[in-house]
N, C-alpha and C. Protein backbone atom coordinates (compact mmCIF):
# COMPACT_ATOMS: atom_id res chain seq x y z
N UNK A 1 30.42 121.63 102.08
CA UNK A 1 30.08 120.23 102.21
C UNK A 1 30.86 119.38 101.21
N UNK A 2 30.74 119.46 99.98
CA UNK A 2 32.11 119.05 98.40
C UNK A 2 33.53 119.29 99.35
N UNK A 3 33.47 120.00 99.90
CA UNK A 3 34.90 120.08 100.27
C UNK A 3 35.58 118.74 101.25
N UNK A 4 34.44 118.42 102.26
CA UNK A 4 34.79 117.83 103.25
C UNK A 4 34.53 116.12 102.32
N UNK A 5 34.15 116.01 101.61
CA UNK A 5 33.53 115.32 100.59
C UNK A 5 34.86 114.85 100.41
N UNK A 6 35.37 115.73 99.37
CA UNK A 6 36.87 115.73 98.61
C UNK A 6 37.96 115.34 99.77
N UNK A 7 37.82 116.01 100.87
CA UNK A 7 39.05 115.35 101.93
C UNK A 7 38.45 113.89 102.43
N UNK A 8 37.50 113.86 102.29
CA UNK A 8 37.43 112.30 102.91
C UNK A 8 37.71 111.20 102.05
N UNK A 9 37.70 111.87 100.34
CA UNK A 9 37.76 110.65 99.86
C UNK A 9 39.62 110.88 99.25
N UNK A 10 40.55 112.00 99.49
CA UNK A 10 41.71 111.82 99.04
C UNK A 10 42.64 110.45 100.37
N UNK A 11 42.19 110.86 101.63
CA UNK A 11 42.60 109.17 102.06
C UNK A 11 42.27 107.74 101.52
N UNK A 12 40.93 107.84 100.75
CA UNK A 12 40.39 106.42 99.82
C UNK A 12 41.54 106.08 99.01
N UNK A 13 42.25 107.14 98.52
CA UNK A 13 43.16 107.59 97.07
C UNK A 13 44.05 106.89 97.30
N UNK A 14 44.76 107.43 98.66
CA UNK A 14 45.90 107.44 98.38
C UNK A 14 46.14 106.10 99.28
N UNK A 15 45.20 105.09 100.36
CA UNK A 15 45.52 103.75 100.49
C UNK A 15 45.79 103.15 99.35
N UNK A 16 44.23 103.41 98.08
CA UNK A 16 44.03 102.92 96.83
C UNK A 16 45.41 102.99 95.97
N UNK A 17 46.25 103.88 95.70
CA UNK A 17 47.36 104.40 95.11
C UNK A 17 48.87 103.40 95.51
N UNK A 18 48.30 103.44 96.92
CA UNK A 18 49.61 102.95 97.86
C UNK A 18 49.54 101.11 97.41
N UNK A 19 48.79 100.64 97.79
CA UNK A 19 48.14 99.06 97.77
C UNK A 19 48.72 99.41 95.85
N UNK A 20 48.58 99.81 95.00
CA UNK A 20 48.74 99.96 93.41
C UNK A 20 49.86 99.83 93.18
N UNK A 21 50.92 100.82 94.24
CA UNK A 21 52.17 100.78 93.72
C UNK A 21 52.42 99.41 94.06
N UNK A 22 52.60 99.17 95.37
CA UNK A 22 52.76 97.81 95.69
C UNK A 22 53.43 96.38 94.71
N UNK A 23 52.16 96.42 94.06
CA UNK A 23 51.87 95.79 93.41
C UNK A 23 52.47 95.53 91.93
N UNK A 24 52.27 96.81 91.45
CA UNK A 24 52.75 97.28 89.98
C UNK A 24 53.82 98.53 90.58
N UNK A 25 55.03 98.44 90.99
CA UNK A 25 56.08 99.56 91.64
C UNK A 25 56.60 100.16 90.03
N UNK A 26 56.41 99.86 89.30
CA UNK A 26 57.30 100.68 88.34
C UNK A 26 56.33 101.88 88.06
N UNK A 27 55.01 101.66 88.51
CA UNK A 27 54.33 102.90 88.27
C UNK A 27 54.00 103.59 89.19
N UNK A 28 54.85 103.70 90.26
CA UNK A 28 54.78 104.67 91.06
C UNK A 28 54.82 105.89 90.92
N UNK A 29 55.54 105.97 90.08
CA UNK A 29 56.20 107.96 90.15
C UNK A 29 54.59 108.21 88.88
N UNK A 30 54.16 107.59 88.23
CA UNK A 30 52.90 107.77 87.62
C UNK A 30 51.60 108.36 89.10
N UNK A 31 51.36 106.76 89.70
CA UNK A 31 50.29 107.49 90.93
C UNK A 31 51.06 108.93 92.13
N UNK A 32 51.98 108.75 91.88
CA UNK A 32 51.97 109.91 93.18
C UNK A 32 51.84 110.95 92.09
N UNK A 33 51.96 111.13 91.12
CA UNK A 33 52.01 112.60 90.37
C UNK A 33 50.51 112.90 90.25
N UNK A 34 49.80 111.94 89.94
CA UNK A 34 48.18 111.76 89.83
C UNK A 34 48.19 112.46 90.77
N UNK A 35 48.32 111.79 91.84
CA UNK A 35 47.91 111.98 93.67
C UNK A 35 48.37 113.25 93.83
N UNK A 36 49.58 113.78 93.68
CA UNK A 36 50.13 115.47 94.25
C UNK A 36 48.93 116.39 93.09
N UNK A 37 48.69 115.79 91.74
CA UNK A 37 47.79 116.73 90.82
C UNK A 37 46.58 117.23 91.82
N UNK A 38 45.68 115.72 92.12
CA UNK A 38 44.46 116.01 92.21
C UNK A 38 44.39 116.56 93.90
N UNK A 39 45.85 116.28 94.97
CA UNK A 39 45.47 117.59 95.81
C UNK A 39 45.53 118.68 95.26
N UNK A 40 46.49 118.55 94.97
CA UNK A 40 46.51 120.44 94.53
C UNK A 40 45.33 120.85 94.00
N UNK A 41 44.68 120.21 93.34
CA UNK A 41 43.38 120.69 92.31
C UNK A 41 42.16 121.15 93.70
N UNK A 42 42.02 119.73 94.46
CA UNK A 42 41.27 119.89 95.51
C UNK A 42 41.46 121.10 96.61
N UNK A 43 42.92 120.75 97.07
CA UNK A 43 43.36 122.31 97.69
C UNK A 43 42.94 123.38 97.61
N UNK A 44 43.14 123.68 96.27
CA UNK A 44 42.72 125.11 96.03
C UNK A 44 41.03 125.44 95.75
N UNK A 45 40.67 124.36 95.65
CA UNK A 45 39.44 124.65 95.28
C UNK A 45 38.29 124.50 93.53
N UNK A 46 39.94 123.54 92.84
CA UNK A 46 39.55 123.59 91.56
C UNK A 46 37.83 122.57 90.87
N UNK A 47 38.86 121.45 92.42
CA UNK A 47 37.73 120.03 92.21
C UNK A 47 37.21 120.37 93.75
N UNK A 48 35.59 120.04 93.65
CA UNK A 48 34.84 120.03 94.63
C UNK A 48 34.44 119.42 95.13
């Protein structure tokens, strides 16, 4: 159930992330590294 949890809210993320760079673009390569971290974390099973 955490799992399906965690995938529903990495699309929240990554509109949230996207609309960020936008905005503030020099910190892009900052949110996508966030963003590739916390799939991977979720992926595997680290974050629930």
């Amino acid at each position: 159930m955490s799992l399906n949890l965690s995938f529903k809210l990495l699309p929240i993320l990554a509109i949230a992330l996207g609309a960020a760079s936008i905005f503030i673009p020099r910190f892009l390569n900052i949110f996508v590294a966030i963003f590739l971290i916390a799939y991977g974390l979720v992926g595997y099973g680290f974050i629930r």
